[in-house]
C-alpha atoms as a PDB file:
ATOM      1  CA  UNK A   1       0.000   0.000   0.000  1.00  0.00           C
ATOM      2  CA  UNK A   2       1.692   3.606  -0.957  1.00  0.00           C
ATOM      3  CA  UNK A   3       0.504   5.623   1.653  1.00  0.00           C
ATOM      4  CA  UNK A   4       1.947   8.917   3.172  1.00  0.00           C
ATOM      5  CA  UNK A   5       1.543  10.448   6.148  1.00  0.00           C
ATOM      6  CA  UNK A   6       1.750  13.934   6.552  1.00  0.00           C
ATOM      7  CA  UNK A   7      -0.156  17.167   8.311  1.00  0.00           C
ATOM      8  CA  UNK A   8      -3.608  17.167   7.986  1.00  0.00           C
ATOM      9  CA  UNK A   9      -5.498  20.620   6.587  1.00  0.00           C
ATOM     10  CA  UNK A  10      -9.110  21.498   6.908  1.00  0.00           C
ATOM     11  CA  UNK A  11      -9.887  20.274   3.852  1.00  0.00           C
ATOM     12  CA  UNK A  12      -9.110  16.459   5.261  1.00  0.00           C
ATOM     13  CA  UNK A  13     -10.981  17.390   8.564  1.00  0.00           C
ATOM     14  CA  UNK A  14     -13.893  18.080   6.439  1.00  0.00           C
ATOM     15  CA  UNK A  15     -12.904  14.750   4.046  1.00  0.00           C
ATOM     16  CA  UNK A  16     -13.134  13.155   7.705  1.00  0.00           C
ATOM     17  CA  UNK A  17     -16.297  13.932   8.712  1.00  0.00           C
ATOM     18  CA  UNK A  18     -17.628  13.621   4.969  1.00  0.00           C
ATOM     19  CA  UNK A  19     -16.463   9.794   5.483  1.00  0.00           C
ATOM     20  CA  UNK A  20     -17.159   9.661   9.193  1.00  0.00           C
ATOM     21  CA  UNK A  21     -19.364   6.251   9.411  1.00  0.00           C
ATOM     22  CA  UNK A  22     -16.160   4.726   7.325  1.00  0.00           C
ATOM     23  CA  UNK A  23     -13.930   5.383  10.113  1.00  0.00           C
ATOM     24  CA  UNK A  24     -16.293   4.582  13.395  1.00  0.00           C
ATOM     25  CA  UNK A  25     -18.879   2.464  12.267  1.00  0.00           C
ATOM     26  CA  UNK A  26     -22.317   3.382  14.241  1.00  0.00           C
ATOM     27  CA  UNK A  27     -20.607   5.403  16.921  1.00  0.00           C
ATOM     28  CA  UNK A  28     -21.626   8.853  16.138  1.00  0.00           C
ATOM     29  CA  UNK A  29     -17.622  10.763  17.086  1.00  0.00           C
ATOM     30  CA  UNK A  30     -18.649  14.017  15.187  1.00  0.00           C
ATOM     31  CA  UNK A  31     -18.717  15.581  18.452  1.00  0.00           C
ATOM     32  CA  UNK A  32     -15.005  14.787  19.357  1.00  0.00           C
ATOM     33  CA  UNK A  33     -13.466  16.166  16.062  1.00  0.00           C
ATOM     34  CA  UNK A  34     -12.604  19.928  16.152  1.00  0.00           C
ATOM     35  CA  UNK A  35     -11.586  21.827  13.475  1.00  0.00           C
ATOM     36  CA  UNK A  36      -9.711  23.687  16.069  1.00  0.00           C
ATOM     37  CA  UNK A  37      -7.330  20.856  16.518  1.00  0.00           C
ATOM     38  CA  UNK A  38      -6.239  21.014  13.040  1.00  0.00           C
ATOM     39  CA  UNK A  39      -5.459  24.453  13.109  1.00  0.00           C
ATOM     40  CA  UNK A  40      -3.870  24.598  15.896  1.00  0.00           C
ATOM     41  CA  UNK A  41      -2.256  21.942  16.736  1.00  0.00           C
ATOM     42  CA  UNK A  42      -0.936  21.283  13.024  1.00  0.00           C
ATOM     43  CA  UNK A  43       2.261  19.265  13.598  1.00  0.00           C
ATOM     44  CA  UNK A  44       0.456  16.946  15.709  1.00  0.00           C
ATOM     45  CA  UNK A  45      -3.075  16.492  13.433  1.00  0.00           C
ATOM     46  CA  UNK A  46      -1.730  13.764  10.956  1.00  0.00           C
ATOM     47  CA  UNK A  47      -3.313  12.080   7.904  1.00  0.00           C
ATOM     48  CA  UNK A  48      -2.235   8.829   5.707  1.00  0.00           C
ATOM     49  CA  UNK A  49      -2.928   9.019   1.997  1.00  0.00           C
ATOM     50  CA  UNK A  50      -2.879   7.020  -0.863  1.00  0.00           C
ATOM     51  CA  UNK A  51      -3.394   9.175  -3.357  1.00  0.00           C
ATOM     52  CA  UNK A  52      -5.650  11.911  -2.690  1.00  0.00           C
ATOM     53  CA  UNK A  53      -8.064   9.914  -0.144  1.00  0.00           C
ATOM     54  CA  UNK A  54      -7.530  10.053   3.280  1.00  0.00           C
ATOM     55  CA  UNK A  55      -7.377   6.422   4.610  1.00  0.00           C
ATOM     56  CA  UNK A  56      -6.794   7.453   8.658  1.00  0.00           C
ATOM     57  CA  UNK A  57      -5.613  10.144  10.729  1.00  0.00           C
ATOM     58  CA  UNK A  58      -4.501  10.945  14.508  1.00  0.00           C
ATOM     59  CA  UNK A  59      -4.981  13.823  15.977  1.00  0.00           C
ATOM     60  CA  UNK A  60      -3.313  15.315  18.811  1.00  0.00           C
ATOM     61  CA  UNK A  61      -1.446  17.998  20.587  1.00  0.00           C
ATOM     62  CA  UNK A  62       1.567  18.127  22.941  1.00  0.00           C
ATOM     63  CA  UNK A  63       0.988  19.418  26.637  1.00  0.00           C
ATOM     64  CA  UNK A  64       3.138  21.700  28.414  1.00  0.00           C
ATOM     65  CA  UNK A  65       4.085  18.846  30.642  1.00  0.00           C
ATOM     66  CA  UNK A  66       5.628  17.168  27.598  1.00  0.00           C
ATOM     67  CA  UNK A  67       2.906  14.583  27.168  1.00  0.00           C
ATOM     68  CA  UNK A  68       1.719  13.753  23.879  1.00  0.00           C
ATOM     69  CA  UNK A  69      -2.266  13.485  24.072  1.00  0.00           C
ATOM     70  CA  UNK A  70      -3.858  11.944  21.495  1.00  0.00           C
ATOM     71  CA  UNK A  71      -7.577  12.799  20.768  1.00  0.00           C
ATOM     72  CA  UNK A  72      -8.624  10.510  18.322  1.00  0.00           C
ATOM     73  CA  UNK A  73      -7.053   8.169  16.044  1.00  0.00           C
ATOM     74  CA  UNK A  74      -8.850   6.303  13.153  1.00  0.00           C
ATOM     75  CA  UNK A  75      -8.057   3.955  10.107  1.00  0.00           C
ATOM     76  CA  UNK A  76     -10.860   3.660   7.511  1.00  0.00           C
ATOM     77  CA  UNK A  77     -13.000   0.252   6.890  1.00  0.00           C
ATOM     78  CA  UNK A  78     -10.826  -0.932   4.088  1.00  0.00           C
ATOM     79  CA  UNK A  79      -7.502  -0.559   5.358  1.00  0.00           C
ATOM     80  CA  UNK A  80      -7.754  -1.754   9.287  1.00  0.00           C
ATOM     81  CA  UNK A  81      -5.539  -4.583   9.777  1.00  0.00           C
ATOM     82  CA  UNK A  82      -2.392  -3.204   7.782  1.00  0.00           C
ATOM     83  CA  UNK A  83      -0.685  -1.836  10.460  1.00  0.00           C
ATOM     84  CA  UNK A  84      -1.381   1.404   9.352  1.00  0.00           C
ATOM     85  CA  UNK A  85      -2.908   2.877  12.679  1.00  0.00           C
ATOM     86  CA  UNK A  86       0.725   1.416  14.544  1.00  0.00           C
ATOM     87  CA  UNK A  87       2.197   3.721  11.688  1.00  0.00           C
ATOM     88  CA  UNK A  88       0.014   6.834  12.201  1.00  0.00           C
ATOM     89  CA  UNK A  89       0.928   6.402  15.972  1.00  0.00           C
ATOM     90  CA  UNK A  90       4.614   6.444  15.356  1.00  0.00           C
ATOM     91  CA  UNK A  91       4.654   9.605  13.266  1.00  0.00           C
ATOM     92  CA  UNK A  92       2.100  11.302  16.073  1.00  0.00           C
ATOM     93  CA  UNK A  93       5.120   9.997  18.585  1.00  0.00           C
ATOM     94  CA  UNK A  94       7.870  11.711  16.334  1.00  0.00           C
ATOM     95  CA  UNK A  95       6.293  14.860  16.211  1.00  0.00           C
ATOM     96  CA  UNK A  96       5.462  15.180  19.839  1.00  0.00           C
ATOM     97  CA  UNK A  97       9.094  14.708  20.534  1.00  0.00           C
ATOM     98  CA  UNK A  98       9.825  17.194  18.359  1.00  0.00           C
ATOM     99  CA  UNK A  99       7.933  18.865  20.540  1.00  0.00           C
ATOM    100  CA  UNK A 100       9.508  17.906  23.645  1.00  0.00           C
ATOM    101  CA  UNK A 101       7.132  14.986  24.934  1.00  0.00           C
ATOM    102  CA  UNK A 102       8.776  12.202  27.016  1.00  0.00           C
ATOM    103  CA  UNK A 103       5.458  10.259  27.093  1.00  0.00           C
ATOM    104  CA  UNK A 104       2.186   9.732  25.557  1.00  0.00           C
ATOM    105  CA  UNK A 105      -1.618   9.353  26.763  1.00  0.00           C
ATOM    106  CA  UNK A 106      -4.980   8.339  25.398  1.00  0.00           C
ATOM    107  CA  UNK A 107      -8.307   7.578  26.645  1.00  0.00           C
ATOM    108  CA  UNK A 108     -11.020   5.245  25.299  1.00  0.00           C
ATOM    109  CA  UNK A 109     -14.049   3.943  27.043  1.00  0.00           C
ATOM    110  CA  UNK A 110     -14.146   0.712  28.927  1.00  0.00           C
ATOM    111  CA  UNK A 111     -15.992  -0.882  26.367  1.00  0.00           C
ATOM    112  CA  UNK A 112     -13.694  -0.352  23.751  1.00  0.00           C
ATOM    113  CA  UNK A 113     -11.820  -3.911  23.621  1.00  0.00           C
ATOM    114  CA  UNK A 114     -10.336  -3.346  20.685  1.00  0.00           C
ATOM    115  CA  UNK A 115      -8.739  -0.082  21.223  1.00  0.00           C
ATOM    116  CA  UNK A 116      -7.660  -1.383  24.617  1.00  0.00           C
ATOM    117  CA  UNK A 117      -5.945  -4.149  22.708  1.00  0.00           C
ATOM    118  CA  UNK A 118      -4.747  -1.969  19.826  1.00  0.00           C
ATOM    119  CA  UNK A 119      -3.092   0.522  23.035  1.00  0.00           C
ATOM    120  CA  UNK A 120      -1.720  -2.717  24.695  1.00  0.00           C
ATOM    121  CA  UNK A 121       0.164  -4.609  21.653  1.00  0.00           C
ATOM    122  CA  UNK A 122       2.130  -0.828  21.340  1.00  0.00           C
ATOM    123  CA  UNK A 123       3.426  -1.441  25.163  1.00  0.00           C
ATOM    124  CA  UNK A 124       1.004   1.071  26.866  1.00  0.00           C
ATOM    125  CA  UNK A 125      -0.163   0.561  30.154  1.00  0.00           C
ATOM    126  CA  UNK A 126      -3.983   1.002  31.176  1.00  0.00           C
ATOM    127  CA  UNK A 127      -5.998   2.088  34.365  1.00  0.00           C
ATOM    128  CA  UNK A 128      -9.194   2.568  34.252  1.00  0.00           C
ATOM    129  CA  UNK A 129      -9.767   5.977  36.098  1.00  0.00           C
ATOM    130  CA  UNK A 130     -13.516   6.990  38.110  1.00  0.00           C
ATOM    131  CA  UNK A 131     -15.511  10.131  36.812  1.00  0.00           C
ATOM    132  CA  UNK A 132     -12.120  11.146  34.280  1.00  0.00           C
ATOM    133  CA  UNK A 133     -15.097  12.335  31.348  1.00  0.00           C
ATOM    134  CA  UNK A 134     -17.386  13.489  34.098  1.00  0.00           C
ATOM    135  CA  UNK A 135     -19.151  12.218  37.134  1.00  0.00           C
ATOM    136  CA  UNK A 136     -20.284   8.188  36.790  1.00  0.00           C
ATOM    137  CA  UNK A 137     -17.878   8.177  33.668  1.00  0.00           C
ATOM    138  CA  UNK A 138     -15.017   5.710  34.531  1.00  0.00           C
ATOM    139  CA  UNK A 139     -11.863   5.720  31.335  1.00  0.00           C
ATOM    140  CA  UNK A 140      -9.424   4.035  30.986  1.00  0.00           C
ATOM    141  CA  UNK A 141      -6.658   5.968  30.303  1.00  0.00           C
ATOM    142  CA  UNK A 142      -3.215   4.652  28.585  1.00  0.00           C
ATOM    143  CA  UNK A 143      -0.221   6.289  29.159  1.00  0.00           C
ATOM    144  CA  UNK A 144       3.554   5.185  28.012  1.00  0.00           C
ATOM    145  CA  UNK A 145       7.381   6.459  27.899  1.00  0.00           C
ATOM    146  CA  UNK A 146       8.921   7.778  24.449  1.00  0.00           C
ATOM    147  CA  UNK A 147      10.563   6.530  22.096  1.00  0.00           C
ATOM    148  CA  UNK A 148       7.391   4.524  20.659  1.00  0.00           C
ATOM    149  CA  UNK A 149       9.646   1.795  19.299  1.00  0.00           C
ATOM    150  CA  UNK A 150       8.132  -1.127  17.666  1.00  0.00           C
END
């Protein structure tokens, strides 16, 4: 698969959310993706290509603490399986070093077996964590040491 990864613009945000039941299925995640994000926290808002269609994207942002967050990450119905979501996660963890993170975080709900899986087989470690998206809404919350090797 020729695919490149590089900053996303608004134009793939809107590509996103054009394709949005491609990428989560039911779940309606319209809510979590903001435009904002993309402009700016541009060196951490990534997109893989092949060609011109955007086949999954991570976006993120660096804290002053020097933790990578990322917000959401998302491969597209056709391509899940090819490793490309480990890749979008290694160029998200280059250019929050860049930045000056030493670690990264995401959440997911505890529901979510298969991005609790996905989070595990890249060496994070998980807690679930009481009321972290509001009161009665338990997280679990991943967090792991840079480099992201593997």
């Amino acid at each position: 698969m020729n695919v490149t990864v590089d900053g996303a613009t608004t134009d793939d945000f809107h590509r996103v959310l054009a394709d949005h039941h491609r990428y989560w299925g039911e779940r309606d995640m319209r809510s979590l993706h903001l435009l904002a994000m993309v402009q700016e926290f541009g060196p951490t808002c990534l997109v893989a290509r092949r060609g011109e269609a955007v086949i999954g994207y991570v976006f993120g942002f660096t804290t002053p603490a020097g933790t990578g967050y990322v917000h959401l990450v998302a491969t597209r119905d056709d391509v899940r399986g090819t490793g490309l979501g480990r890749r979008l996660y290694g160029a998200f963890a280059e250019a929050a070093q860049a930045q000056g993170a030493t670690a990264l975080k995401a959440i997911t709900s505890p529901a979510n077996s298969g991005s609790i899986a996905f989070h595990h087989s890249l060496g994070f470690a998980s807690s679930p964590v009481a009321d972290y998206d509001g009161r009665g809404r338990t997280m679990v919350v991943f967090t792991r040491a840079l480099p992201l090797v593997g």
